[in-house]
PDBML (XML) file of the C-alpha atoms, coordinates in Angstrom:
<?xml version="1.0" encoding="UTF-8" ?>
<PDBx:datablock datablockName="MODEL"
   xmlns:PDBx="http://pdbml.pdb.org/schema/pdbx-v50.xsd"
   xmlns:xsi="http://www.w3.org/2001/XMLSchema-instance"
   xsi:schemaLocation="http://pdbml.pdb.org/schema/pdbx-v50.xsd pdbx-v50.xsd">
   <PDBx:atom_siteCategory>
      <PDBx:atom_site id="1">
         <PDBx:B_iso_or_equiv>0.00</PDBx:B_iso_or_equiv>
         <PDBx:Cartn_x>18.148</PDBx:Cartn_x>
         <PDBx:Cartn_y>-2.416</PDBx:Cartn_y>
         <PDBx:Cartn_z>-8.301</PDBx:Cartn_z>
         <PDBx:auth_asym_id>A</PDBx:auth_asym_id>
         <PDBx:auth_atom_id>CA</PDBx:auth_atom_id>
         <PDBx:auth_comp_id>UNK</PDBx:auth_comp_id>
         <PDBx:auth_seq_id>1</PDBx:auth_seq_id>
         <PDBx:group_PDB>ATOM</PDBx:group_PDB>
         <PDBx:label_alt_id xsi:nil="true" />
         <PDBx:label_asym_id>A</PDBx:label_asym_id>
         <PDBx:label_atom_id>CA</PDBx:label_atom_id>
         <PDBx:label_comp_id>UNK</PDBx:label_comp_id>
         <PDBx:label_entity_id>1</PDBx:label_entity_id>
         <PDBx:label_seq_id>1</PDBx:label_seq_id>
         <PDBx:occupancy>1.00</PDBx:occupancy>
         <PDBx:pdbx_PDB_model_num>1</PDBx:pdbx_PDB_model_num>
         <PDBx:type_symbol>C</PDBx:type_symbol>
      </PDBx:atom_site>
      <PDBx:atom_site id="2">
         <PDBx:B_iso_or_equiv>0.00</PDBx:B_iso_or_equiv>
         <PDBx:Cartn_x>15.656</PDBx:Cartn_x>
         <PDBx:Cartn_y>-2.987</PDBx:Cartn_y>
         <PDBx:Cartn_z>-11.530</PDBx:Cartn_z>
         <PDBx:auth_asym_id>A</PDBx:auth_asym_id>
         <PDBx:auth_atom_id>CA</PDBx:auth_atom_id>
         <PDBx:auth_comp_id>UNK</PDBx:auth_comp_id>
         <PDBx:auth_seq_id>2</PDBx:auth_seq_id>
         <PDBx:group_PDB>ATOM</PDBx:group_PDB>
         <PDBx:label_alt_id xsi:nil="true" />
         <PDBx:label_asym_id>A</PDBx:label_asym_id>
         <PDBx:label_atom_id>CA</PDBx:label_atom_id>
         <PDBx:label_comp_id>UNK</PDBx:label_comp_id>
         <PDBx:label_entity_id>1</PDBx:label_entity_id>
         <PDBx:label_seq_id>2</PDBx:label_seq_id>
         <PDBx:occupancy>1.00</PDBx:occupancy>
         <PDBx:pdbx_PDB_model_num>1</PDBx:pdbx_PDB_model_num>
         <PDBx:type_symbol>C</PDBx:type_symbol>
      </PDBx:atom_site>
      <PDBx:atom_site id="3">
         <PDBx:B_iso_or_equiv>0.00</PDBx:B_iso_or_equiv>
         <PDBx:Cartn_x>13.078</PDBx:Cartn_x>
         <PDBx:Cartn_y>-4.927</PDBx:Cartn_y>
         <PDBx:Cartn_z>-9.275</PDBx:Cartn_z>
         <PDBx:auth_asym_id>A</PDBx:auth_asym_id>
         <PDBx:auth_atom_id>CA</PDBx:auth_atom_id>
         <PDBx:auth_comp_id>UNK</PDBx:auth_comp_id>
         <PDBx:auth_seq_id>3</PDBx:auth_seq_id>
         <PDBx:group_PDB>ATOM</PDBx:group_PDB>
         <PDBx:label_alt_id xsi:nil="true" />
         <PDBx:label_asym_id>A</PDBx:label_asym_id>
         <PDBx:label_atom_id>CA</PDBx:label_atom_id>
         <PDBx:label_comp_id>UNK</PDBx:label_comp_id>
         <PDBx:label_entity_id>1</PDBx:label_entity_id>
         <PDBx:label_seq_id>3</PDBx:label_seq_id>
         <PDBx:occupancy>1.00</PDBx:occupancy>
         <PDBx:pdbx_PDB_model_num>1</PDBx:pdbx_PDB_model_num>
         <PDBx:type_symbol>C</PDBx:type_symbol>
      </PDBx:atom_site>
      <PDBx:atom_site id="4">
         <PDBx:B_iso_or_equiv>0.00</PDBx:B_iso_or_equiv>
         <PDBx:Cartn_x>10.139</PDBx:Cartn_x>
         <PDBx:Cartn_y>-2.941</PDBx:Cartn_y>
         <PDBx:Cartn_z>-9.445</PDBx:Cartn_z>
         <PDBx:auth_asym_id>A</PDBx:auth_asym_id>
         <PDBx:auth_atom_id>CA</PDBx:auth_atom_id>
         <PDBx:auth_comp_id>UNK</PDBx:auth_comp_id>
         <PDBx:auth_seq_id>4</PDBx:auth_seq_id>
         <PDBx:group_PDB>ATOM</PDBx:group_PDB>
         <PDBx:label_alt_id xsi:nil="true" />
         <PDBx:label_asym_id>A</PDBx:label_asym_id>
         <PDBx:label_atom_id>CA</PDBx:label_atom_id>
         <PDBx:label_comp_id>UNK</PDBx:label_comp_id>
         <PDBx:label_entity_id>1</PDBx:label_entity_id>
         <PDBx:label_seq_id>4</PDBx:label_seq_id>
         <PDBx:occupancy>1.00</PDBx:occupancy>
         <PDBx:pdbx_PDB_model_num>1</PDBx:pdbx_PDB_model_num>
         <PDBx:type_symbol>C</PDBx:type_symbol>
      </PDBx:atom_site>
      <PDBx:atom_site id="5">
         <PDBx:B_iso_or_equiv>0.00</PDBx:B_iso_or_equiv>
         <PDBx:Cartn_x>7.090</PDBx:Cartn_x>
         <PDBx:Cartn_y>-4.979</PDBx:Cartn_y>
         <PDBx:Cartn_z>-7.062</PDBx:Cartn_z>
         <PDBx:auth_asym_id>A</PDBx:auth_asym_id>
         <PDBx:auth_atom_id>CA</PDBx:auth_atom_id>
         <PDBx:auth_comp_id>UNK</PDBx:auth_comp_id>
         <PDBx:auth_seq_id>5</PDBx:auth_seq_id>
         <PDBx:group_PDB>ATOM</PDBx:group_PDB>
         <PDBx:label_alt_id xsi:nil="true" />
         <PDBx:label_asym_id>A</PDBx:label_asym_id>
         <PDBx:label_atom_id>CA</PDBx:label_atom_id>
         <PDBx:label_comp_id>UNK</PDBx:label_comp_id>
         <PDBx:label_entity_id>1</PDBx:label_entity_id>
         <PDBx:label_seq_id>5</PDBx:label_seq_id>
         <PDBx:occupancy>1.00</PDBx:occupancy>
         <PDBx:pdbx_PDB_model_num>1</PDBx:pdbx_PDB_model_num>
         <PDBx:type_symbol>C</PDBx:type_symbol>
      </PDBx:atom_site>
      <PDBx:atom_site id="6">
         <PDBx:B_iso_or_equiv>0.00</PDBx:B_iso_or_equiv>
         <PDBx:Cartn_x>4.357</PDBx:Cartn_x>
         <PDBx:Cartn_y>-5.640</PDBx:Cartn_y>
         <PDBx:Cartn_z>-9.254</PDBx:Cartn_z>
         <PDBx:auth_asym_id>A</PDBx:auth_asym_id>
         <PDBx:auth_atom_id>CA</PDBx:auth_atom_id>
         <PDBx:auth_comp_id>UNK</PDBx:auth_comp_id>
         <PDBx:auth_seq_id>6</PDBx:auth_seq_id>
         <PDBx:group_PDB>ATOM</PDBx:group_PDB>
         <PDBx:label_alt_id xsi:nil="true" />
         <PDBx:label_asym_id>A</PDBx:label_asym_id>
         <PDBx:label_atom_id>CA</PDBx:label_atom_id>
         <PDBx:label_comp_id>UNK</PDBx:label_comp_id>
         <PDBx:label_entity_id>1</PDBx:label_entity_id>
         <PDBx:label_seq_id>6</PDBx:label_seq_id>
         <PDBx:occupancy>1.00</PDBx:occupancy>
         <PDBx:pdbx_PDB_model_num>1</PDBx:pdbx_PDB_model_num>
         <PDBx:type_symbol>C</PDBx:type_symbol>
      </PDBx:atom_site>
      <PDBx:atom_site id="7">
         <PDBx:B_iso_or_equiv>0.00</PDBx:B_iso_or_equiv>
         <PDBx:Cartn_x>2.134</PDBx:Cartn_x>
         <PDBx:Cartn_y>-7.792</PDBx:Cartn_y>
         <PDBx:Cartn_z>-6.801</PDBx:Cartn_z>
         <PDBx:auth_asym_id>A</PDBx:auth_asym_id>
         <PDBx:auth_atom_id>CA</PDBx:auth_atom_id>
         <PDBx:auth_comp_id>UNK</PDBx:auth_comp_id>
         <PDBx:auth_seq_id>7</PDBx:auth_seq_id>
         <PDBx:group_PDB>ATOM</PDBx:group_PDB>
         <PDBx:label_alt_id xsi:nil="true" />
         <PDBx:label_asym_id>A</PDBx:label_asym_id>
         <PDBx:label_atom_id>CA</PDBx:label_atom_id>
         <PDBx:label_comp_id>UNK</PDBx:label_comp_id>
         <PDBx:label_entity_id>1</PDBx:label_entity_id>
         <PDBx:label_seq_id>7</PDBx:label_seq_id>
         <PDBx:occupancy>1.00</PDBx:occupancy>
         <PDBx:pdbx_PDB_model_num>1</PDBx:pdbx_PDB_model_num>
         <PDBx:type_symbol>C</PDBx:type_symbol>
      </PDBx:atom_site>
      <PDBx:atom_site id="8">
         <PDBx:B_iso_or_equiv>0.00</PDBx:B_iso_or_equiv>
         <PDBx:Cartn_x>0.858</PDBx:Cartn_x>
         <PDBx:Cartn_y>-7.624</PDBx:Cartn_y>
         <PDBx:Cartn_z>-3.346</PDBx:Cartn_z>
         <PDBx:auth_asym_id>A</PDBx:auth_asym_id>
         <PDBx:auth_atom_id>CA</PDBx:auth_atom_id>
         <PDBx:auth_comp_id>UNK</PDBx:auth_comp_id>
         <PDBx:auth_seq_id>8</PDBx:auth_seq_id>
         <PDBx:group_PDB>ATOM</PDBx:group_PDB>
         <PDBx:label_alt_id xsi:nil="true" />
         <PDBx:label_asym_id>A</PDBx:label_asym_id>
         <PDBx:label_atom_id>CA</PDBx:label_atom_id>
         <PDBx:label_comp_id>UNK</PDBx:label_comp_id>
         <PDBx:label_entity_id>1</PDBx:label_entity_id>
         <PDBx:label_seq_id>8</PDBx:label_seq_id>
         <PDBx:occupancy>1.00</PDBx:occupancy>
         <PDBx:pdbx_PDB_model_num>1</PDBx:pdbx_PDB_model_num>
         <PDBx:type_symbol>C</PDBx:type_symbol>
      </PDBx:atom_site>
      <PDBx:atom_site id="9">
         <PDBx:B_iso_or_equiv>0.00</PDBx:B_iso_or_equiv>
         <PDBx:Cartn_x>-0.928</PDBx:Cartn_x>
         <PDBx:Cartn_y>-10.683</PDBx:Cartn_y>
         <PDBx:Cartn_z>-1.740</PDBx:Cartn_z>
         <PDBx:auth_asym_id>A</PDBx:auth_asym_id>
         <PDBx:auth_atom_id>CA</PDBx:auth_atom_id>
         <PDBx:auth_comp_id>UNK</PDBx:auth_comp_id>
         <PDBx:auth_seq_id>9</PDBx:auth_seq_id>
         <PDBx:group_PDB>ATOM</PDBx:group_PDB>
         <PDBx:label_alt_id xsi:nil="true" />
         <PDBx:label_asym_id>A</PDBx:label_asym_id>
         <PDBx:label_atom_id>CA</PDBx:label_atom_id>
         <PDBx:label_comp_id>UNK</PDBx:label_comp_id>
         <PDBx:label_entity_id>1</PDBx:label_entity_id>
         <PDBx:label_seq_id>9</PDBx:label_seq_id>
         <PDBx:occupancy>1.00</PDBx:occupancy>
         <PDBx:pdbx_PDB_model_num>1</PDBx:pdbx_PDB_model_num>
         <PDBx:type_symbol>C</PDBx:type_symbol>
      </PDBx:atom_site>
      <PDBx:atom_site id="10">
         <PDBx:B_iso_or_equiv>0.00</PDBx:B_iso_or_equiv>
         <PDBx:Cartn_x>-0.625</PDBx:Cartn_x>
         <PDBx:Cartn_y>-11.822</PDBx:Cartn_y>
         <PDBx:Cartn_z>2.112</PDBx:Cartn_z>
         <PDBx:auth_asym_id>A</PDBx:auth_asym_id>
         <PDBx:auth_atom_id>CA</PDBx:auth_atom_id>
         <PDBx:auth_comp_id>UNK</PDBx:auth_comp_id>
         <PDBx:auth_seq_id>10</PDBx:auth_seq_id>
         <PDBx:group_PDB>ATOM</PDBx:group_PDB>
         <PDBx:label_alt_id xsi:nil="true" />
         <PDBx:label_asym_id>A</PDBx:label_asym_id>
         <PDBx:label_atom_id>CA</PDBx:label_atom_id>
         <PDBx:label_comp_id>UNK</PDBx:label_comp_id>
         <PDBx:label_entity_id>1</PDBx:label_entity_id>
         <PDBx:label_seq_id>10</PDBx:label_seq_id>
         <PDBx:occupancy>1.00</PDBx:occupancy>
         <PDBx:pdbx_PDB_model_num>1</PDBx:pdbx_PDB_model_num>
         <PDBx:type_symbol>C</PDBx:type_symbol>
      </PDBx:atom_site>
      <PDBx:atom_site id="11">
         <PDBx:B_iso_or_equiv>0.00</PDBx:B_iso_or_equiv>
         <PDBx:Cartn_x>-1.706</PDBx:Cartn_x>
         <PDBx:Cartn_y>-13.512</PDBx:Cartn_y>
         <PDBx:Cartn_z>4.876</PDBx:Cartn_z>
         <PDBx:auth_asym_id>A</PDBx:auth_asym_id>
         <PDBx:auth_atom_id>CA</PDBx:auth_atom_id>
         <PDBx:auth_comp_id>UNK</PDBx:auth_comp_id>
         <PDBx:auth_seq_id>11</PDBx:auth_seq_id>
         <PDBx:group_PDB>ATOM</PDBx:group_PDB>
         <PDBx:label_alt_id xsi:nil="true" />
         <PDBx:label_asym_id>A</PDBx:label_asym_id>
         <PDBx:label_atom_id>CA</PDBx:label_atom_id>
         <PDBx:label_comp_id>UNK</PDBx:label_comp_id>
         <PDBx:label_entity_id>1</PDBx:label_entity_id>
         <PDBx:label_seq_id>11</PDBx:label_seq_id>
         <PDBx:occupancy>1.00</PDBx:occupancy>
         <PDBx:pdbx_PDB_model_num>1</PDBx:pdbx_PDB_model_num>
         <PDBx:type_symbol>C</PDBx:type_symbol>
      </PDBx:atom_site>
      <PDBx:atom_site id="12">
         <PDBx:B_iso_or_equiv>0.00</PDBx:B_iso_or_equiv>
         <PDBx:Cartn_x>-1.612</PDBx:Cartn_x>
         <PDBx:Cartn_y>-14.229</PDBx:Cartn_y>
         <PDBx:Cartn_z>8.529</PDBx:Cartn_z>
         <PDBx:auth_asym_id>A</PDBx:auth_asym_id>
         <PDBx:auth_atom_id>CA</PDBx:auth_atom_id>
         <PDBx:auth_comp_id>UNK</PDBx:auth_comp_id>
         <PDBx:auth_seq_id>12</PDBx:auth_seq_id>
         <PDBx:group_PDB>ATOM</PDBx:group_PDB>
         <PDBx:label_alt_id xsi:nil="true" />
         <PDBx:label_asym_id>A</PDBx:label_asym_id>
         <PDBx:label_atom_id>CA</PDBx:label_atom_id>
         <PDBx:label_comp_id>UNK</PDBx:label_comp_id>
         <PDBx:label_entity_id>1</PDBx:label_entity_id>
         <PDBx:label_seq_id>12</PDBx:label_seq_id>
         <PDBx:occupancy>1.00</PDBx:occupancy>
         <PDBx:pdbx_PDB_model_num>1</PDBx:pdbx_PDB_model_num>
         <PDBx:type_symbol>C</PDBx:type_symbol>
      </PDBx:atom_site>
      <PDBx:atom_site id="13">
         <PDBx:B_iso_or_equiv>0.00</PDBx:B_iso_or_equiv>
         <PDBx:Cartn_x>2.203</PDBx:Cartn_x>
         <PDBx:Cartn_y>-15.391</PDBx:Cartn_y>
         <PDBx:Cartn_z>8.830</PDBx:Cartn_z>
         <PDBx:auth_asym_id>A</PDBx:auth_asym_id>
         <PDBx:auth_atom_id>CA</PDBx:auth_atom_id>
         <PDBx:auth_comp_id>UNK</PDBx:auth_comp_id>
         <PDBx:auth_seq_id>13</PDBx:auth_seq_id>
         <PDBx:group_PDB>ATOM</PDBx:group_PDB>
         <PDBx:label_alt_id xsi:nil="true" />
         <PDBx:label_asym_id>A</PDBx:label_asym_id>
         <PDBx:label_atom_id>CA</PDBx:label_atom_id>
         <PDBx:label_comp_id>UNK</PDBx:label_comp_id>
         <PDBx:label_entity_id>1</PDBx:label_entity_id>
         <PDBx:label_seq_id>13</PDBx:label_seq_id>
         <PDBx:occupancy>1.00</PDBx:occupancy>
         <PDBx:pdbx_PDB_model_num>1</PDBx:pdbx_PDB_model_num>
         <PDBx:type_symbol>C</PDBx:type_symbol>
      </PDBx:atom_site>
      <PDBx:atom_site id="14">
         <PDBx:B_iso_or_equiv>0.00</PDBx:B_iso_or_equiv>
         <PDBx:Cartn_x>3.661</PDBx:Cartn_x>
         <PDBx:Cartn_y>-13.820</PDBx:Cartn_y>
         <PDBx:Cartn_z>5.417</PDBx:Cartn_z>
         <PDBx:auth_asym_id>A</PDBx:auth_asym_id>
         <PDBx:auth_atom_id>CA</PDBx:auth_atom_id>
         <PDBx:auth_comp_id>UNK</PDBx:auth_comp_id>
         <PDBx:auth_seq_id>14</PDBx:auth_seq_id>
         <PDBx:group_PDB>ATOM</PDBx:group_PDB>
         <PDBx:label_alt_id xsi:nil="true" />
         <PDBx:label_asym_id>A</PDBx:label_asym_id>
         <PDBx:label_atom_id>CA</PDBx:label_atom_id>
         <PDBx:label_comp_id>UNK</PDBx:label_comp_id>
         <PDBx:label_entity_id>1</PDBx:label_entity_id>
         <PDBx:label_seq_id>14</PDBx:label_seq_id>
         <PDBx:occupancy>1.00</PDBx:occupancy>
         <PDBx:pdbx_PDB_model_num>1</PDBx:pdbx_PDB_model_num>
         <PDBx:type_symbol>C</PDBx:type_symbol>
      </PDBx:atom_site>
      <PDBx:atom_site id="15">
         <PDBx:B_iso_or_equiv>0.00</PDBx:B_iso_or_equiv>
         <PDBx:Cartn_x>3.524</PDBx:Cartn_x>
         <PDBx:Cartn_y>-11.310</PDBx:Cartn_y>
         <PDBx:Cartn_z>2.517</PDBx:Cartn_z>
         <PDBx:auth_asym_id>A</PDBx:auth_asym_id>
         <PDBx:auth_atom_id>CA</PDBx:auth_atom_id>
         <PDBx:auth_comp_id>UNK</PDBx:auth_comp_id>
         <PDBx:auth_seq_id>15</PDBx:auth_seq_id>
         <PDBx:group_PDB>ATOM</PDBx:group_PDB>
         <PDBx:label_alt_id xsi:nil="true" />
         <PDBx:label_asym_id>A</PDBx:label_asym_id>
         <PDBx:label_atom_id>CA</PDBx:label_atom_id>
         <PDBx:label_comp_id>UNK</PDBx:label_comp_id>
         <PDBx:label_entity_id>1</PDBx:label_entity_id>
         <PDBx:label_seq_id>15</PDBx:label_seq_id>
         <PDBx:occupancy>1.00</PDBx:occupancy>
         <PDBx:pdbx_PDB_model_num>1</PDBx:pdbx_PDB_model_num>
         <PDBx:type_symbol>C</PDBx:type_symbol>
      </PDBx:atom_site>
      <PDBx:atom_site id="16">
         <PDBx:B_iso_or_equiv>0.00</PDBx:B_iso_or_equiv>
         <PDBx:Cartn_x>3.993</PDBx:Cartn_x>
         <PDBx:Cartn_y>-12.640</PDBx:Cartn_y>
         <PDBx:Cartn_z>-0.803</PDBx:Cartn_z>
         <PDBx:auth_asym_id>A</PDBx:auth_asym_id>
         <PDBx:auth_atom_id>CA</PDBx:auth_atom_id>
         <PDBx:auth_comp_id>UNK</PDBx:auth_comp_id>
         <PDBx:auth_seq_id>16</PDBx:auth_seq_id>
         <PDBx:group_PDB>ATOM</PDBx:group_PDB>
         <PDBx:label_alt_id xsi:nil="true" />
         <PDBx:label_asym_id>A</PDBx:label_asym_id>
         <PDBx:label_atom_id>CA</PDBx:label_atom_id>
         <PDBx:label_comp_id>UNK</PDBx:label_comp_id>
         <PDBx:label_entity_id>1</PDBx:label_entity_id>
         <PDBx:label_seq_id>16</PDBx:label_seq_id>
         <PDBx:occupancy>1.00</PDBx:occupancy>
         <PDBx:pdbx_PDB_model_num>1</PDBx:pdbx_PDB_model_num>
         <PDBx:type_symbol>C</PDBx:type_symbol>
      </PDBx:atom_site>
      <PDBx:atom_site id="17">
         <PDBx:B_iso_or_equiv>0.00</PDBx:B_iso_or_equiv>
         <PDBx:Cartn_x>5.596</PDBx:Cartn_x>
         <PDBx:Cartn_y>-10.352</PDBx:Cartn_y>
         <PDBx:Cartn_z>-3.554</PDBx:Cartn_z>
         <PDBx:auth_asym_id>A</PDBx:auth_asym_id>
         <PDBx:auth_atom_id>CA</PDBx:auth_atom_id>
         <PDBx:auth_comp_id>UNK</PDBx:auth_comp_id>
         <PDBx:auth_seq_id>17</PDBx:auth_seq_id>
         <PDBx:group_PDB>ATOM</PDBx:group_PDB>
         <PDBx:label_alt_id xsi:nil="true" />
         <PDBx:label_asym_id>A</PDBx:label_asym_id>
         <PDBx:label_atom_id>CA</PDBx:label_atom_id>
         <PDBx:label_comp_id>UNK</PDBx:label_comp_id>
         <PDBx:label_entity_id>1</PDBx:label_entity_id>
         <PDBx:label_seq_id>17</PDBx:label_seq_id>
         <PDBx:occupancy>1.00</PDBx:occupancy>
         <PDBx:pdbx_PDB_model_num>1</PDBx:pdbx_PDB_model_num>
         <PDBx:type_symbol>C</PDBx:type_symbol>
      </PDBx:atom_site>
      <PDBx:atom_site id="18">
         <PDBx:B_iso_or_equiv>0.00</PDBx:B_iso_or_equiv>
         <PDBx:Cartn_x>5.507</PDBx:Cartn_x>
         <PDBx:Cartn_y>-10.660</PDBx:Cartn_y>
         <PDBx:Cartn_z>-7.297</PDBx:Cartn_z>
         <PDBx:auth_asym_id>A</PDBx:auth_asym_id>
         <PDBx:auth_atom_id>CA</PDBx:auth_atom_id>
         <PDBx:auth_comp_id>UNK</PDBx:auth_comp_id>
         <PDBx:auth_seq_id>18</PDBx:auth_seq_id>
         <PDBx:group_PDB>ATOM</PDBx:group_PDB>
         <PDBx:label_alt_id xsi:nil="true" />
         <PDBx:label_asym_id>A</PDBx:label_asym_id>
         <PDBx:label_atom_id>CA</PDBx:label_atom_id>
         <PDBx:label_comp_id>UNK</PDBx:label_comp_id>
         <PDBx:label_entity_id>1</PDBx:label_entity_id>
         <PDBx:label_seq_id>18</PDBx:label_seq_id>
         <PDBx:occupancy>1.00</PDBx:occupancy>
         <PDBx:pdbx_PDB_model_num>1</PDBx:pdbx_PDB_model_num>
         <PDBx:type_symbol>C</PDBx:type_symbol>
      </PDBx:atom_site>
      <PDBx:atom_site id="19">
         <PDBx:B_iso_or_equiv>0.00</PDBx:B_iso_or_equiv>
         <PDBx:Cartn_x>9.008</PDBx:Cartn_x>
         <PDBx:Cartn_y>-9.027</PDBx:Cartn_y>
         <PDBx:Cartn_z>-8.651</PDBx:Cartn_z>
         <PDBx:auth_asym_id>A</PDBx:auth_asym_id>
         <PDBx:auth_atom_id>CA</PDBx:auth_atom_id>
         <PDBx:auth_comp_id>UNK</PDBx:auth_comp_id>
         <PDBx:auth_seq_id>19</PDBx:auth_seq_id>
         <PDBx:group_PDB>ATOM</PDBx:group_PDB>
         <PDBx:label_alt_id xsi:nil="true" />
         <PDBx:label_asym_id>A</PDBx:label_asym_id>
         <PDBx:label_atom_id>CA</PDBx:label_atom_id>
         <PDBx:label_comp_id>UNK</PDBx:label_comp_id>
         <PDBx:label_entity_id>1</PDBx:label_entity_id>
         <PDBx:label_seq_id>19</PDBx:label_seq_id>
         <PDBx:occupancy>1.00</PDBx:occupancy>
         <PDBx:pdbx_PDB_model_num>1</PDBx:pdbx_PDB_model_num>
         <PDBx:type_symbol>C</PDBx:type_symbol>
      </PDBx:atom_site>
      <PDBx:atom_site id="20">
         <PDBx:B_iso_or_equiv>0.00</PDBx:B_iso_or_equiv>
         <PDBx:Cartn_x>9.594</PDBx:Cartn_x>
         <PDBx:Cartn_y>-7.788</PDBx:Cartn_y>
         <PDBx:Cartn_z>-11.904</PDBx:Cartn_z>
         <PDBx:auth_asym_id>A</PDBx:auth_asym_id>
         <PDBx:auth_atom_id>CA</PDBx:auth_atom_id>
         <PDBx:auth_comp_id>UNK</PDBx:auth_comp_id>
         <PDBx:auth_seq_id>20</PDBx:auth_seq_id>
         <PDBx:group_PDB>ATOM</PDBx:group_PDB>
         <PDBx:label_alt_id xsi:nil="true" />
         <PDBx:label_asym_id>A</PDBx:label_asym_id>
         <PDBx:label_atom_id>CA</PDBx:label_atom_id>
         <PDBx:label_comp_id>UNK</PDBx:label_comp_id>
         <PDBx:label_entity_id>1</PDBx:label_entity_id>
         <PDBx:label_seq_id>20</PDBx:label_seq_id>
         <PDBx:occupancy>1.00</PDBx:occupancy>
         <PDBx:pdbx_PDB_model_num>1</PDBx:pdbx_PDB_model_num>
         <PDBx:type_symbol>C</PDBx:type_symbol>
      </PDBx:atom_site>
      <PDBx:atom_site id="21">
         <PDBx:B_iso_or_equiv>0.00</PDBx:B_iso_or_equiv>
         <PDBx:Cartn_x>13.045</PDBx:Cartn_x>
         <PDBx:Cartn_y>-7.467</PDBx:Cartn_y>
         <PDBx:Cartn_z>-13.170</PDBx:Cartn_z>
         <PDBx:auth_asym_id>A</PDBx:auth_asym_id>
         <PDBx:auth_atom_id>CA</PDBx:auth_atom_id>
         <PDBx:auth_comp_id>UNK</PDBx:auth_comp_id>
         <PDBx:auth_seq_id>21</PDBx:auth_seq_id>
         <PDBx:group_PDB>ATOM</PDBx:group_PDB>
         <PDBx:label_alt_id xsi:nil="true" />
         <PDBx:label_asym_id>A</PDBx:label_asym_id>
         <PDBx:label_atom_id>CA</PDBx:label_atom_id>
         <PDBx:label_comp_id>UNK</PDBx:label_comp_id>
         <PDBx:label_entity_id>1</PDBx:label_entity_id>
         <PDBx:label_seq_id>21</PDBx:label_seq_id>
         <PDBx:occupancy>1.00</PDBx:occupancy>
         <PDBx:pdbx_PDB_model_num>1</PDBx:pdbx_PDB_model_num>
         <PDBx:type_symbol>C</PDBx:type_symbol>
      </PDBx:atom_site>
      <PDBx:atom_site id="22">
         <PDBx:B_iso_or_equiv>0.00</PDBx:B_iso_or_equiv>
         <PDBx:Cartn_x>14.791</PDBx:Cartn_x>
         <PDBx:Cartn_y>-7.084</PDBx:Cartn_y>
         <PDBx:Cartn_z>-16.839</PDBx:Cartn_z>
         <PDBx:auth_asym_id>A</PDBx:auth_asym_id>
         <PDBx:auth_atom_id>CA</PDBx:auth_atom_id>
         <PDBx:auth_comp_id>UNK</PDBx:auth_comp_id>
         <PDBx:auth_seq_id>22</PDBx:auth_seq_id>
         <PDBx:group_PDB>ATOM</PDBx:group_PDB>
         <PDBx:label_alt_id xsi:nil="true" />
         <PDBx:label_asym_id>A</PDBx:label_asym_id>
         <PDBx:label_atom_id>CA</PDBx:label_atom_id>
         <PDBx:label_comp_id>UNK</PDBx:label_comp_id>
         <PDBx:label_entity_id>1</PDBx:label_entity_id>
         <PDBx:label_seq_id>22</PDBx:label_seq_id>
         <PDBx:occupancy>1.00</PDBx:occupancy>
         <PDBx:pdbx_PDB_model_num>1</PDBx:pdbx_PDB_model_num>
         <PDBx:type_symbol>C</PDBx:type_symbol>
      </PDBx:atom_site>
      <PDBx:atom_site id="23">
         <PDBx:B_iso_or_equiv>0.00</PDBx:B_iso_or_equiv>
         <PDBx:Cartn_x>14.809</PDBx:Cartn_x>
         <PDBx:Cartn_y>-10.723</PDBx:Cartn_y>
         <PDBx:Cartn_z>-16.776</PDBx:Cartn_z>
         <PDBx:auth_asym_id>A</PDBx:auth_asym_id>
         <PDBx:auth_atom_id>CA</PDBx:auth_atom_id>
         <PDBx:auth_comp_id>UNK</PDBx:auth_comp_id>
         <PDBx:auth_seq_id>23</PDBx:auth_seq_id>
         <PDBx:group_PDB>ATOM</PDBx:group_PDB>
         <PDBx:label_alt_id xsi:nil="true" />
         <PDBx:label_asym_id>A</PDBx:label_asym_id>
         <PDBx:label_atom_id>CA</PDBx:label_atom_id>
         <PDBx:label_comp_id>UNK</PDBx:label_comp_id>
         <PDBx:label_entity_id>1</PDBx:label_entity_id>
         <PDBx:label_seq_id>23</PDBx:label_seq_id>
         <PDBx:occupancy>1.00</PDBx:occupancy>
         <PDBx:pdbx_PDB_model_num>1</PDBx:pdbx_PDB_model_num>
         <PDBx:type_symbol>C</PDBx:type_symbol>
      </PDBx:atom_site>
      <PDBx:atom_site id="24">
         <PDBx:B_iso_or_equiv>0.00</PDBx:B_iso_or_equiv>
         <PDBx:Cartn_x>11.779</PDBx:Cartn_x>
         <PDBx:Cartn_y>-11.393</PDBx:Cartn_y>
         <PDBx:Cartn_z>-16.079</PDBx:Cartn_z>
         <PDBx:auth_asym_id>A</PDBx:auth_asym_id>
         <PDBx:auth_atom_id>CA</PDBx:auth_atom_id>
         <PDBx:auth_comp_id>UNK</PDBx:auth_comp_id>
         <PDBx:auth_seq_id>24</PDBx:auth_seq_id>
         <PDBx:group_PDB>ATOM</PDBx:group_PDB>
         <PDBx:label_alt_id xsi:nil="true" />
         <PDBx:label_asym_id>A</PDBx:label_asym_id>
         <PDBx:label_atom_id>CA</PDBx:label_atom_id>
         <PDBx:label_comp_id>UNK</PDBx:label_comp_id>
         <PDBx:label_entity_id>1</PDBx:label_entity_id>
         <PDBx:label_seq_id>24</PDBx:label_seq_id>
         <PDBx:occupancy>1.00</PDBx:occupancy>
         <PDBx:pdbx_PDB_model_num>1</PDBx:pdbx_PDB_model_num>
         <PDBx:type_symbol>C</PDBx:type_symbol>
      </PDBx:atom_site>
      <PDBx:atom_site id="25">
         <PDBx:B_iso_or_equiv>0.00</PDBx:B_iso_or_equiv>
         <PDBx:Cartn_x>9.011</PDBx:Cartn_x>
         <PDBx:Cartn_y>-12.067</PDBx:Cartn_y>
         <PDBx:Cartn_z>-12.985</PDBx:Cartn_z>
         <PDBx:auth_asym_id>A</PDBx:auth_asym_id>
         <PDBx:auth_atom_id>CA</PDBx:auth_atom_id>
         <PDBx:auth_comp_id>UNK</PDBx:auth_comp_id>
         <PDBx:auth_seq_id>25</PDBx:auth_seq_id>
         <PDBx:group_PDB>ATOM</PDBx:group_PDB>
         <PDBx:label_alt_id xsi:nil="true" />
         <PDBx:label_asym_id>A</PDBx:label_asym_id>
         <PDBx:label_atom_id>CA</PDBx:label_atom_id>
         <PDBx:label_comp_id>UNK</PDBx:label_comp_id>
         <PDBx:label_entity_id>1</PDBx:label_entity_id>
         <PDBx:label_seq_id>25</PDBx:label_seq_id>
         <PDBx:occupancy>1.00</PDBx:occupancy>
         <PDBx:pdbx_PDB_model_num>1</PDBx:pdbx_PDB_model_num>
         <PDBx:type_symbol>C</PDBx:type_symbol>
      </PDBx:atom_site>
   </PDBx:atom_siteCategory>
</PDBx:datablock>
């Protein structure tokens, strides 16, 4: 709970996520 996705970026093999929490990215 709390980690909101901020960021999107992927490629052929993976999708790379950018988490934000109360603690931090």
């Amino acid at each position: 709970g709390r980690n909101k996705v901020t960021g999107v970026t992927r490629d052929d093999s993976s999708v790379q996520l950018t988490v934000e929490t109360p603690d931090g990215p």
